[in-house]
Every structure is written in C-alpha cells, then in structure tokens.
Protein backbone atom coordinates (compact mmCIF):
# COMPACT_ATOMS: atom_id res chain seq x y z
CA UNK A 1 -8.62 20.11 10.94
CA UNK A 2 -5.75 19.31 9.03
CA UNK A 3 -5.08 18.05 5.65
CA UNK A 4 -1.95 16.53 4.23
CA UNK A 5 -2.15 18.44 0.98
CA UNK A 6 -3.26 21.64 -0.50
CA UNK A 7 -7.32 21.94 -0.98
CA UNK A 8 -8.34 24.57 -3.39
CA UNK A 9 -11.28 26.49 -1.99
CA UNK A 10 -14.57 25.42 -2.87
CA UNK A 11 -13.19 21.14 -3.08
CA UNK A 12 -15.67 19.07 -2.07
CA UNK A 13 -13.89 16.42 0.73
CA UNK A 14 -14.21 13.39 2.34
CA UNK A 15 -13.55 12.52 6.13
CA UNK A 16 -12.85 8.48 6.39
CA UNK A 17 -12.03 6.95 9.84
CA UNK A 18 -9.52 4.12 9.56
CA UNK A 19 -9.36 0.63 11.04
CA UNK A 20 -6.51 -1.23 11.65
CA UNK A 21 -8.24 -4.54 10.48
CA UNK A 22 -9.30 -3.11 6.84
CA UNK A 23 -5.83 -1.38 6.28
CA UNK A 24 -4.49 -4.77 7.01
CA UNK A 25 -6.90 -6.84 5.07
CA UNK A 26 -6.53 -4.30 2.10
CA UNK A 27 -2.30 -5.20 2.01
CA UNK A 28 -3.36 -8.89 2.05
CA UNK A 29 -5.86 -7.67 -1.40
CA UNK A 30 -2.99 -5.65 -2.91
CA UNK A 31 -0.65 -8.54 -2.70
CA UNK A 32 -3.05 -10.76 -3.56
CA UNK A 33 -3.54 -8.64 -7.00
CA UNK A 34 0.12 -8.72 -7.96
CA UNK A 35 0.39 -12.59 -7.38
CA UNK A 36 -2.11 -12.88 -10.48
CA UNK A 37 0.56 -11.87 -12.32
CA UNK A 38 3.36 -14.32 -11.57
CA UNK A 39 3.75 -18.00 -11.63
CA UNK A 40 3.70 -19.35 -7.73
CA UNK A 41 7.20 -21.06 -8.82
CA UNK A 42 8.57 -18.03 -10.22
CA UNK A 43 10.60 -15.83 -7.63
CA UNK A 44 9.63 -12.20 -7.00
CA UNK A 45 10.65 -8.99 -5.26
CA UNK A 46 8.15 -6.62 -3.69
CA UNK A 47 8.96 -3.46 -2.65
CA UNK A 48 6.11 -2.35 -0.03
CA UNK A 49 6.13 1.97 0.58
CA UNK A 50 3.57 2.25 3.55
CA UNK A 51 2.20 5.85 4.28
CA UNK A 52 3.19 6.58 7.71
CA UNK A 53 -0.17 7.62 8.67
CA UNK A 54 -0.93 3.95 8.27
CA UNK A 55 1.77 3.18 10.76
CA UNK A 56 0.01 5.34 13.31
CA UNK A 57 -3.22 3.90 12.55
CA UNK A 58 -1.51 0.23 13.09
CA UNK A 59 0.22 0.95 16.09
CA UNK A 60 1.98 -2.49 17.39
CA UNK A 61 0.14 -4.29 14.63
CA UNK A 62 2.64 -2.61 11.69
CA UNK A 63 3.88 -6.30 12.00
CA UNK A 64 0.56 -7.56 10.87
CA UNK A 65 0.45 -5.88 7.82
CA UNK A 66 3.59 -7.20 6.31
CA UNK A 67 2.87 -10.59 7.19
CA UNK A 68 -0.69 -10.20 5.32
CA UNK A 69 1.21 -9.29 2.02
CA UNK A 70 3.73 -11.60 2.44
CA UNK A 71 1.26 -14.34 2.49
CA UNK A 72 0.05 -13.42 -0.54
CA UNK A 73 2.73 -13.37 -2.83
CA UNK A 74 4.50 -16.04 -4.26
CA UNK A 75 6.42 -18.79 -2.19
CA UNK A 76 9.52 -17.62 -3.05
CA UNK A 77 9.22 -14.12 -2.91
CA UNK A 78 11.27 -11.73 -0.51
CA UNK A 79 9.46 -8.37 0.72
CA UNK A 80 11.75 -5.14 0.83
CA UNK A 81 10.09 -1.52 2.14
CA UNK A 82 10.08 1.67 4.08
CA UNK A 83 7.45 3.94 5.33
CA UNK A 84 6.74 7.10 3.31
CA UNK A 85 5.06 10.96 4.02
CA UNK A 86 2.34 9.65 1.09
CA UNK A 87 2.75 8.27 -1.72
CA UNK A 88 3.09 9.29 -5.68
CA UNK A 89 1.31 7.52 -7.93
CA UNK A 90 -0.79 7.91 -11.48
CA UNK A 91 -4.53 7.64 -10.85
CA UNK A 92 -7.22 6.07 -13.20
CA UNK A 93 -7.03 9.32 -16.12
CA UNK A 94 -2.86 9.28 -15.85
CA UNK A 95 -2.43 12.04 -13.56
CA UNK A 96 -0.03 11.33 -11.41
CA UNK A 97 -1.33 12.62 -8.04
CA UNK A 98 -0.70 12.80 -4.14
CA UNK A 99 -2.32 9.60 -2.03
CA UNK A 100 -2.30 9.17 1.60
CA UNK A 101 -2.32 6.63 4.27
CA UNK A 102 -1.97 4.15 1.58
CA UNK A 103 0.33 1.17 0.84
CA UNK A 104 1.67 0.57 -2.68
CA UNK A 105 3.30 -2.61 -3.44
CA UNK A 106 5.93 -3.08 -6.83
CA UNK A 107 6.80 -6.62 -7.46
CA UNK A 108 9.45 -7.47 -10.05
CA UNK A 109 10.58 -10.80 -11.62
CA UNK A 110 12.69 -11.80 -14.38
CA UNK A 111 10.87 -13.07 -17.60
C-alpha cells in the first residue's frame, strides 16, 4: 500500500475507491459554488489545479471534467489550469494541510 503523504504511526485511515462519474459531478458542484458568488453578467477567471491522481482516475474523460466546471460558471468566464502532485490548501480549523486527488477551483473578477 502506498500513501501520498507521511502517516504517523498509530493514524487512523481511510481507503476510498474513486469513480470517474462523482469526481466529475463534484467539479460541476465546485463550480457551481463559486458562481454564487458572481453576477452571471459579470466576467470571471477560474484557475482549475486538478490532482493528477484524478487524471488517472479519468482516463480519456479528463475532457469531461473541464467541461462540467465550465458549465457552471458564469457565461463569460474563461477557465485556465494545470494538473498538480496534490494540492495545498487551509482546512476547516486554518491549517493549511496536504489534499489529494482533488480539484480546487480560484475564480477572480474585478469589483
């Protein structure tokens, strides 16, 4: 078994078994989220950093993905991004902490 990061003895873990449908559908629900935060009129920039685990997962669907965010920004929004080893990012208590396999999406607009 491998891990992608350093488990301390004695950590409780999780196995999870990935479908390319869900990773898909859950782009699609992160764009959705960052489209409540902008007028449809108002023109954005999203910057999508996709784990490459998710990319292996995906296979000739990587396509997919993308196109699921897209359609849930904005109309006049462009998508930039790039694929990643994991991703940084603070959790829930500030940390900032190791994820994997995931996609984050930034979106930007001028006020």
């Amino acid at each position: 078994m491998t891990f992608a990061g350093d488990v301390p003895e004695g950590s409780t873990v999780q196995l999870m078994r990935a479908s390319a449908d869900r990773l898909i559908d859950g782009a699609a629900t992160a764009a959705s989220s960052s489209r409540a935060h902008f007028d449809d009129a108002q023109p954005t920039l999203s910057l999508a950093v996709s784990c490459v685990g998710r990319r292996l997962v995906l296979r000739e669907r990587t396509d997919e993905e993308l196109e699921a965010a897209i359609d849930e920004l904005p109309p006049a929004s462009a998508l930039i991004g790039f694929y990643s080893y994991g991703e940084l990012s603070p959790l829930t208590g500030g940390k900032c902490e190791l994820h994997n396999q995931t996609m984050t999406l930034t979106t930007l607009a001028e006020a």
